[in-house]
Protein backbone atom coordinates (compact mmCIF):
# COMPACT_ATOMS: atom_id res chain seq x y z
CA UNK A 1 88.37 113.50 98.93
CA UNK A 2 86.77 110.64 97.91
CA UNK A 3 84.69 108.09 100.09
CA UNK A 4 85.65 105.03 98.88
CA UNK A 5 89.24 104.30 98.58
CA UNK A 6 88.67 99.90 98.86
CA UNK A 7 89.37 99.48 102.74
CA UNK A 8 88.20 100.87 105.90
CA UNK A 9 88.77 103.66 107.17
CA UNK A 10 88.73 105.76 110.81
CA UNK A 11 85.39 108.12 110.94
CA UNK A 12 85.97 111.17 110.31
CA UNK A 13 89.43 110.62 108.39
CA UNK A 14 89.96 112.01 105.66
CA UNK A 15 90.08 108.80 102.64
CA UNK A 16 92.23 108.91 99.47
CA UNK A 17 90.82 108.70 96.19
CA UNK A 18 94.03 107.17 94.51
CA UNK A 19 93.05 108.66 92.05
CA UNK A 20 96.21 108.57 89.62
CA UNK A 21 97.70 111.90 89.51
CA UNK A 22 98.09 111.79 93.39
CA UNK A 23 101.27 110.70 94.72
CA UNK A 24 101.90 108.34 97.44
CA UNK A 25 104.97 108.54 100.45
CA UNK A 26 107.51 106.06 100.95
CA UNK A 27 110.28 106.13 103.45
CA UNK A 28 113.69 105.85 102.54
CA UNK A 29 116.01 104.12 105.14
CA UNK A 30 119.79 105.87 105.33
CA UNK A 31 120.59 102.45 104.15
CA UNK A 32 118.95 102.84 100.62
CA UNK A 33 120.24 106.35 99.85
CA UNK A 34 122.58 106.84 97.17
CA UNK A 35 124.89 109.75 96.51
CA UNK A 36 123.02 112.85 94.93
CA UNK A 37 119.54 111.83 96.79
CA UNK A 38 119.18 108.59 94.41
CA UNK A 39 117.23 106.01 95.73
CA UNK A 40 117.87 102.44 95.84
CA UNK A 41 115.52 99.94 94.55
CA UNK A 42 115.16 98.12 97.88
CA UNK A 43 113.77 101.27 99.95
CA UNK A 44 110.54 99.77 97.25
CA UNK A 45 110.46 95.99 98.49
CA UNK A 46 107.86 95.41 100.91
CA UNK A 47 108.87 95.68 104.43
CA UNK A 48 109.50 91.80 106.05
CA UNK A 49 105.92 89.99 107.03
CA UNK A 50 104.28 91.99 104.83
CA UNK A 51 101.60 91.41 102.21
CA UNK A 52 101.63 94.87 101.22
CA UNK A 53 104.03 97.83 100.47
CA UNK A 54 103.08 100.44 103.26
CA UNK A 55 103.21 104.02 102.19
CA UNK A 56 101.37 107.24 102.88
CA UNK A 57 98.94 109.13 100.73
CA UNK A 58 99.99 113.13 100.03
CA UNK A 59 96.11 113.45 99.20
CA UNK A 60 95.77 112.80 103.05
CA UNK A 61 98.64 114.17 104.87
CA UNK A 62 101.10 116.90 103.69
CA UNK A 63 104.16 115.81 102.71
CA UNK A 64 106.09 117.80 105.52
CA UNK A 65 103.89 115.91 107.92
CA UNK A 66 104.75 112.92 106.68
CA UNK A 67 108.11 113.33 106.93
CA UNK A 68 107.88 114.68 110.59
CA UNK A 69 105.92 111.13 111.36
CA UNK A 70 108.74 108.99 109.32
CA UNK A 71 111.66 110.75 111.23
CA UNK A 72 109.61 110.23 114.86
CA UNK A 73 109.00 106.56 113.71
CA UNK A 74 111.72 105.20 111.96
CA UNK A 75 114.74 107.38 113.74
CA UNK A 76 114.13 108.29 116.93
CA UNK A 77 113.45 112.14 115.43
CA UNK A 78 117.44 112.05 114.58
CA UNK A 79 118.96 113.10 111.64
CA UNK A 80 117.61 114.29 107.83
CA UNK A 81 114.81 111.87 106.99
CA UNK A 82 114.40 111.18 102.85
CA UNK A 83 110.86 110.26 101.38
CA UNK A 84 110.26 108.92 97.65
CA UNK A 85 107.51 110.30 96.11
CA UNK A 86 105.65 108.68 93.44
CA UNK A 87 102.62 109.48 91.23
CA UNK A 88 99.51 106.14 91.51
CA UNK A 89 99.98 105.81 88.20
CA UNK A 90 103.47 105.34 88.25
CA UNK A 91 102.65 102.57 90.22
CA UNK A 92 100.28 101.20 87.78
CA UNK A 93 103.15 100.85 85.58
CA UNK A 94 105.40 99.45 87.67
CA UNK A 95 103.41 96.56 88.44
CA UNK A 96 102.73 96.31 84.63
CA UNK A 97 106.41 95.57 83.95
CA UNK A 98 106.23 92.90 87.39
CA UNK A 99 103.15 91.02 85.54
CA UNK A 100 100.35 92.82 87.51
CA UNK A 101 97.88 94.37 85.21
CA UNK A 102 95.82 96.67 87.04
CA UNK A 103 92.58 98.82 86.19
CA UNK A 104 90.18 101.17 87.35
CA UNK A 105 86.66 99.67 87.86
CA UNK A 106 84.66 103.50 86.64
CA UNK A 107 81.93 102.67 88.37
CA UNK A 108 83.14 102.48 91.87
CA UNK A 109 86.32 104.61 90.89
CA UNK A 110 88.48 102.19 92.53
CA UNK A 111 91.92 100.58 91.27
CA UNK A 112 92.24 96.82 90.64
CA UNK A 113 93.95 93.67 90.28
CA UNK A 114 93.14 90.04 89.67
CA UNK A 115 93.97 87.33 92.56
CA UNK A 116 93.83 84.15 92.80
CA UNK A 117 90.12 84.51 90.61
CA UNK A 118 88.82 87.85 92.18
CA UNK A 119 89.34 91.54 91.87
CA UNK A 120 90.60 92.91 94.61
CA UNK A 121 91.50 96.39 95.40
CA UNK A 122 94.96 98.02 94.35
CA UNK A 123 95.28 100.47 97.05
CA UNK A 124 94.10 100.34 100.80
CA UNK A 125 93.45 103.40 102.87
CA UNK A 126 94.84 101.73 106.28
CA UNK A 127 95.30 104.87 108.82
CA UNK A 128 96.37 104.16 112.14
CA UNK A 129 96.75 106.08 115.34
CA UNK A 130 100.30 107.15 114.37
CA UNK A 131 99.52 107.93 110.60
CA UNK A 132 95.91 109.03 109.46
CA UNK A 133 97.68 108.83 105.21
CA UNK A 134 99.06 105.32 106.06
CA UNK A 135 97.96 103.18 103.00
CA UNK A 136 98.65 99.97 101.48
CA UNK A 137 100.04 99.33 97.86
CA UNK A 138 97.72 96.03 97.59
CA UNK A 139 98.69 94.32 94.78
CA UNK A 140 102.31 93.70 95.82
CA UNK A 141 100.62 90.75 97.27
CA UNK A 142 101.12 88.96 93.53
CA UNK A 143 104.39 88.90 93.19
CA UNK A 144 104.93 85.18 92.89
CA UNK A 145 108.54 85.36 92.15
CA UNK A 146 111.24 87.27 93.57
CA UNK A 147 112.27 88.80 90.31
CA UNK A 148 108.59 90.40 89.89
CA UNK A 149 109.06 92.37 92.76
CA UNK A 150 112.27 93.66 92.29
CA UNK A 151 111.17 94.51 88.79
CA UNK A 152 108.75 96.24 90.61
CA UNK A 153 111.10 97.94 93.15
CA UNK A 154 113.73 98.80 90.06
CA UNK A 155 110.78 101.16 88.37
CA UNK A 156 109.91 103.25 90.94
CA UNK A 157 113.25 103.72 92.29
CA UNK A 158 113.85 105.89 88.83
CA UNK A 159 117.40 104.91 88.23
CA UNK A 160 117.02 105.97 84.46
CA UNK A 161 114.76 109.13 85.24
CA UNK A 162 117.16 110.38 88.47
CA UNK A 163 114.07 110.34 90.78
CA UNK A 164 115.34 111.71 93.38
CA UNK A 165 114.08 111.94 97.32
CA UNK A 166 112.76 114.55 99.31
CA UNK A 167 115.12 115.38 102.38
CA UNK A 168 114.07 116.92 105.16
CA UNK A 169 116.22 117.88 108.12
């Protein structure tokens, strides 16, 4: 694991690297399943209020434990619970296609994007005391326009590639 992942983190937490063969967690609502375990695009839009898309690192937490925490959380520990899995730099290139170029800075091995004039990191390790993986996809915060973001959300839901989720009962 790496020590600097662009945000704070707990002591003693373990801190993703992001770096961009690791794959981050996002829940899928019942809502946004589609027959054969497609995804829809929306289970990628940012949840209402916020500036960033929350998901959970797999370099943190196992992806079984993940799952266990999304079911507890988001369903009352009822039913199969579905989680999207996607590679950082799958990411990268969805924000690409939205308008949002972002790099690594190889010094401080961190992922970034411009703002408003600065760099700012991509991804934020944000753990809480529900979710030591819980991170931040950061630079969701630049989607001016509607369209941008679902551009965004279209990409990683992998209608063309028949990404599918993980479901786990």
């Amino acid at each position: 694991m790496a020590t600097n992942s662009g945000g704070a983190s707990r002591p003693g937490s373990p801190v993703p690297s992001f770096a961009a063969r690791y794959e981050l967690a996002r829940y899928v609502s019942p809502v946004y399943r589609r027959s054969g375990g497609r995804i829809s695009s929306a289970a990628f839009l940012r949840n209402p209020g916020d500036t960033y898309l929350s998901v959970n690192s797999l370099e943190v937490e196992s992806l079984p434990e993940i799952a266990k925490y999304y079911k507890a959380t988001f369903q009352q520990s009822k039913g199969s619970v579905a989680v999207a899995c996607r590679k950082i730099m799958v990411y990268n290139r969805a924000a690409l296609v939205a308008g949002v170029l972002v790099t690594r800075d190889f010094q401080s091995k961190i992922w970034q994007f411009l703002y408003q004039g600065s760099n700012l990191p991509a991804y934020r390790h944000r753990p809480s005391h529900l979710s030591k993986s819980h991170c931040g996809v950061e630079f969701t915060i630049s989607f001016g326009e509607e369209l941008a973001e679902k551009k965004f959300a279209r990409r990683l839901a992998g209608l063309r590639s028949g990404k599918k989720a993980h479901v786990f009962n």
